[in-house]
C-alpha atoms as a PDB file:
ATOM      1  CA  UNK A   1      -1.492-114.709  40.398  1.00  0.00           C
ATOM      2  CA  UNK A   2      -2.945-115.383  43.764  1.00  0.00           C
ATOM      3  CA  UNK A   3      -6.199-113.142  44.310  1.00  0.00           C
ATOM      4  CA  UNK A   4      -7.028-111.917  47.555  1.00  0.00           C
ATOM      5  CA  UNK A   5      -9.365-109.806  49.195  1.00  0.00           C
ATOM      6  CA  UNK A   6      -7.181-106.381  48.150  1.00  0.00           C
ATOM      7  CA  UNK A   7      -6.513-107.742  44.838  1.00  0.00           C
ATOM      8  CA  UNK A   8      -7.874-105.306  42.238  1.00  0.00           C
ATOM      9  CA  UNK A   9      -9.457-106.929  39.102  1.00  0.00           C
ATOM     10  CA  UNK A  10     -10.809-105.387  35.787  1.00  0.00           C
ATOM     11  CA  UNK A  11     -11.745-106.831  32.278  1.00  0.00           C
ATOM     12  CA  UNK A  12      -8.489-107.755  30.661  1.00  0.00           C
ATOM     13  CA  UNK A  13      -7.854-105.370  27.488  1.00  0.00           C
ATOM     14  CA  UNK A  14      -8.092-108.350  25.219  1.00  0.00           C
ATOM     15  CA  UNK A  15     -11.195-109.657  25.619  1.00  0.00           C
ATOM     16  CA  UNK A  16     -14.785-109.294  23.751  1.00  0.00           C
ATOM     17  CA  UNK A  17     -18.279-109.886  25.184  1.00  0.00           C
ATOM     18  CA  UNK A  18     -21.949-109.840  24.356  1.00  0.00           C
ATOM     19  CA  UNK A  19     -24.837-110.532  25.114  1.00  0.00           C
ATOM     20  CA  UNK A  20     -26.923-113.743  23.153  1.00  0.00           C
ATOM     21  CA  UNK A  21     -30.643-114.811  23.469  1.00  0.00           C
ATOM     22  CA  UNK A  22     -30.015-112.642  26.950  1.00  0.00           C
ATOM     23  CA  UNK A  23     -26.738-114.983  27.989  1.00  0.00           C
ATOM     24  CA  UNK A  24     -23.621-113.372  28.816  1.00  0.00           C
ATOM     25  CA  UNK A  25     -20.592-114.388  26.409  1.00  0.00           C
ATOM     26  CA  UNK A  26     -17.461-113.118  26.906  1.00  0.00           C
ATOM     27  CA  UNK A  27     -14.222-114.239  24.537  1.00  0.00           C
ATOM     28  CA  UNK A  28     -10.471-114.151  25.705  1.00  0.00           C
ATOM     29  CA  UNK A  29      -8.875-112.821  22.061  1.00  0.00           C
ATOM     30  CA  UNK A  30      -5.514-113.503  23.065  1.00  0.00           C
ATOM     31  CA  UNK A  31      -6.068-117.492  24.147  1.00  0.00           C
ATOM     32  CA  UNK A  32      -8.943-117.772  22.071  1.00  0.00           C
ATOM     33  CA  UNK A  33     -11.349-119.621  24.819  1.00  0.00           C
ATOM     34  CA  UNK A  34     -14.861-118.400  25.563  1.00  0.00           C
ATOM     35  CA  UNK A  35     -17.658-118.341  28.583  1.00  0.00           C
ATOM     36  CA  UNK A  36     -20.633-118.485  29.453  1.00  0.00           C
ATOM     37  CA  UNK A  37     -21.830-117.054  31.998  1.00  0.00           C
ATOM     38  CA  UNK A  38     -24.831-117.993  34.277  1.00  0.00           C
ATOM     39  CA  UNK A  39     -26.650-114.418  36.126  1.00  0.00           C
ATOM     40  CA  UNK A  40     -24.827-114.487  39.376  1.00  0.00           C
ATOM     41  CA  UNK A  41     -21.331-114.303  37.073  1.00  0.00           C
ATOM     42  CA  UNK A  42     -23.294-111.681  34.345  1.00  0.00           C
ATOM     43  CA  UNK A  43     -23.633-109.379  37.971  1.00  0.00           C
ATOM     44  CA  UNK A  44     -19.989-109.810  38.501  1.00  0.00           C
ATOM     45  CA  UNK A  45     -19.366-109.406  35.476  1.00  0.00           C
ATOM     46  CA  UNK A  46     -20.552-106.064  34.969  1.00  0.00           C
ATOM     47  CA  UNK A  47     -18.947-104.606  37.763  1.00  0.00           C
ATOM     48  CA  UNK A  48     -15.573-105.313  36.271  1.00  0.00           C
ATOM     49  CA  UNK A  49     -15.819-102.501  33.590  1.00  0.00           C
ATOM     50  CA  UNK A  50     -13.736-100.502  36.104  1.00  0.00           C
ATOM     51  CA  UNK A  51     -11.139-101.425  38.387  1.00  0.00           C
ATOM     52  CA  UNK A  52     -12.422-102.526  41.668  1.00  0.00           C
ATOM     53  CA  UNK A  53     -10.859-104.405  44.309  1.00  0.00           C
ATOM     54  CA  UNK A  54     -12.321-107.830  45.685  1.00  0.00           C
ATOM     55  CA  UNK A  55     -13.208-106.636  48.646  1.00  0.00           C
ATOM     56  CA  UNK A  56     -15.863-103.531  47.371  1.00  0.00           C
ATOM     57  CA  UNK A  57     -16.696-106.430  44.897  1.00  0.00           C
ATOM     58  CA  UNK A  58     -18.153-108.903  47.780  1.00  0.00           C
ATOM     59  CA  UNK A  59     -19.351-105.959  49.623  1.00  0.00           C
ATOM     60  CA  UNK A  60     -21.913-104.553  46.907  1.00  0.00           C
ATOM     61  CA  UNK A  61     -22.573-108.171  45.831  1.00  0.00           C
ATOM     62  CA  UNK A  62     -23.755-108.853  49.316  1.00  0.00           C
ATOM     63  CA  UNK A  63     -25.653-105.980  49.478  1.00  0.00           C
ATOM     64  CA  UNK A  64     -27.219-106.606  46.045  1.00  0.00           C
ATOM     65  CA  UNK A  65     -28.325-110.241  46.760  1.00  0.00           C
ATOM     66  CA  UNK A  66     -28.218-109.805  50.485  1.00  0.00           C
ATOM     67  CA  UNK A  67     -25.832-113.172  50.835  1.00  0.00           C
ATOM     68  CA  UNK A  68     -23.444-113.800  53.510  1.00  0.00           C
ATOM     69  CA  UNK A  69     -19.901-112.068  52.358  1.00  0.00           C
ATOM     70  CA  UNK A  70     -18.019-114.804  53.813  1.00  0.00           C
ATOM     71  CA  UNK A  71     -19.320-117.134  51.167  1.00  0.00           C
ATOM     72  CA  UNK A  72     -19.727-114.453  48.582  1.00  0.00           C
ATOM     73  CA  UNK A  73     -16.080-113.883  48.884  1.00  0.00           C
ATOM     74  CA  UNK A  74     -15.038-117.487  48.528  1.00  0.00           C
ATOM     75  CA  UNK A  75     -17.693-118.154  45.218  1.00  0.00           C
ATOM     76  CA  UNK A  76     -15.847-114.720  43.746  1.00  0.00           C
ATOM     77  CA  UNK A  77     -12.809-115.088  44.644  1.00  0.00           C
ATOM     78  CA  UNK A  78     -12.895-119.110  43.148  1.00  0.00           C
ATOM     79  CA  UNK A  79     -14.676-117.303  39.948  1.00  0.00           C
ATOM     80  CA  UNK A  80     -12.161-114.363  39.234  1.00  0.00           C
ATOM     81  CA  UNK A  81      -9.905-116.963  39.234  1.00  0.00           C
ATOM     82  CA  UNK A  82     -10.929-119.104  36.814  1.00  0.00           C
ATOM     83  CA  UNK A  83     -11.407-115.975  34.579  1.00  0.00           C
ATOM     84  CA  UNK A  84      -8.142-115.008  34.793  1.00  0.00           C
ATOM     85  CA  UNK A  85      -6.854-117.799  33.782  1.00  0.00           C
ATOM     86  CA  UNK A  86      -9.264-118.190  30.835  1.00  0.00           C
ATOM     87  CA  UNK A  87      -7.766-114.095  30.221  1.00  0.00           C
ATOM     88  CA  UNK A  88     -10.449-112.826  30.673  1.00  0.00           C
ATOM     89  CA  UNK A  89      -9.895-110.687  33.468  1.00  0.00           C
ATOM     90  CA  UNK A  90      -6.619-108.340  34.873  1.00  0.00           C
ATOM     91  CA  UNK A  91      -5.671-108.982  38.738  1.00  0.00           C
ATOM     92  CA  UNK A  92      -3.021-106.290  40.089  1.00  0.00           C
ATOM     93  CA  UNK A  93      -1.793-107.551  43.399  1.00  0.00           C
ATOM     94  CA  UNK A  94      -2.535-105.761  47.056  1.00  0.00           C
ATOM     95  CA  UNK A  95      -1.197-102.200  47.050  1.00  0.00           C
END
């Protein structure tokens, strides 16, 4: 599914993660694949435990690391992505 900036994402149901030596690990139970994740993605991460939409996503991650949204919103947008399809993450489309 497309994500946008109204799309609303959570951790998928199916997944497992922990942390190891302080990295991020996260593993997608249903197509057994696993990641990695780097800090910026840990942060994103961890606001996932509860539905949020894309949007209130870029907007606390901007004001957390005081980036431009514009290119926070591409780099999560590009990143939700890829953890979807890993299935790692649940997108519901724009109300």
């Amino acid at each position: 599914m497309a994500i946008s900036i109204d799309s609303t994402v959570q951790w998928h149901t199916d997944q497992l993660a922990t942390e190891v030596d302080r990295k991020l690990i996260a593993l997608s139970m249903s197509q057994g694949k696993y990641v990695g994740f780097n800090d910026i993605a840990t942060a994103v991460w961890r606001k996932l435990e509860q539905p949020v939409t894309v949007r209130q996503l870029v907007d606390q991650l901007s004001h957390d690391f005081r980036g431009s949204a514009e290119i926070i919103s591409g780099d999560v947008t590009a990143l939700l992505s890829q953890l979807e399809d890993f299935g790692l993450v649940q997108v519901s489309p724009e109300p």
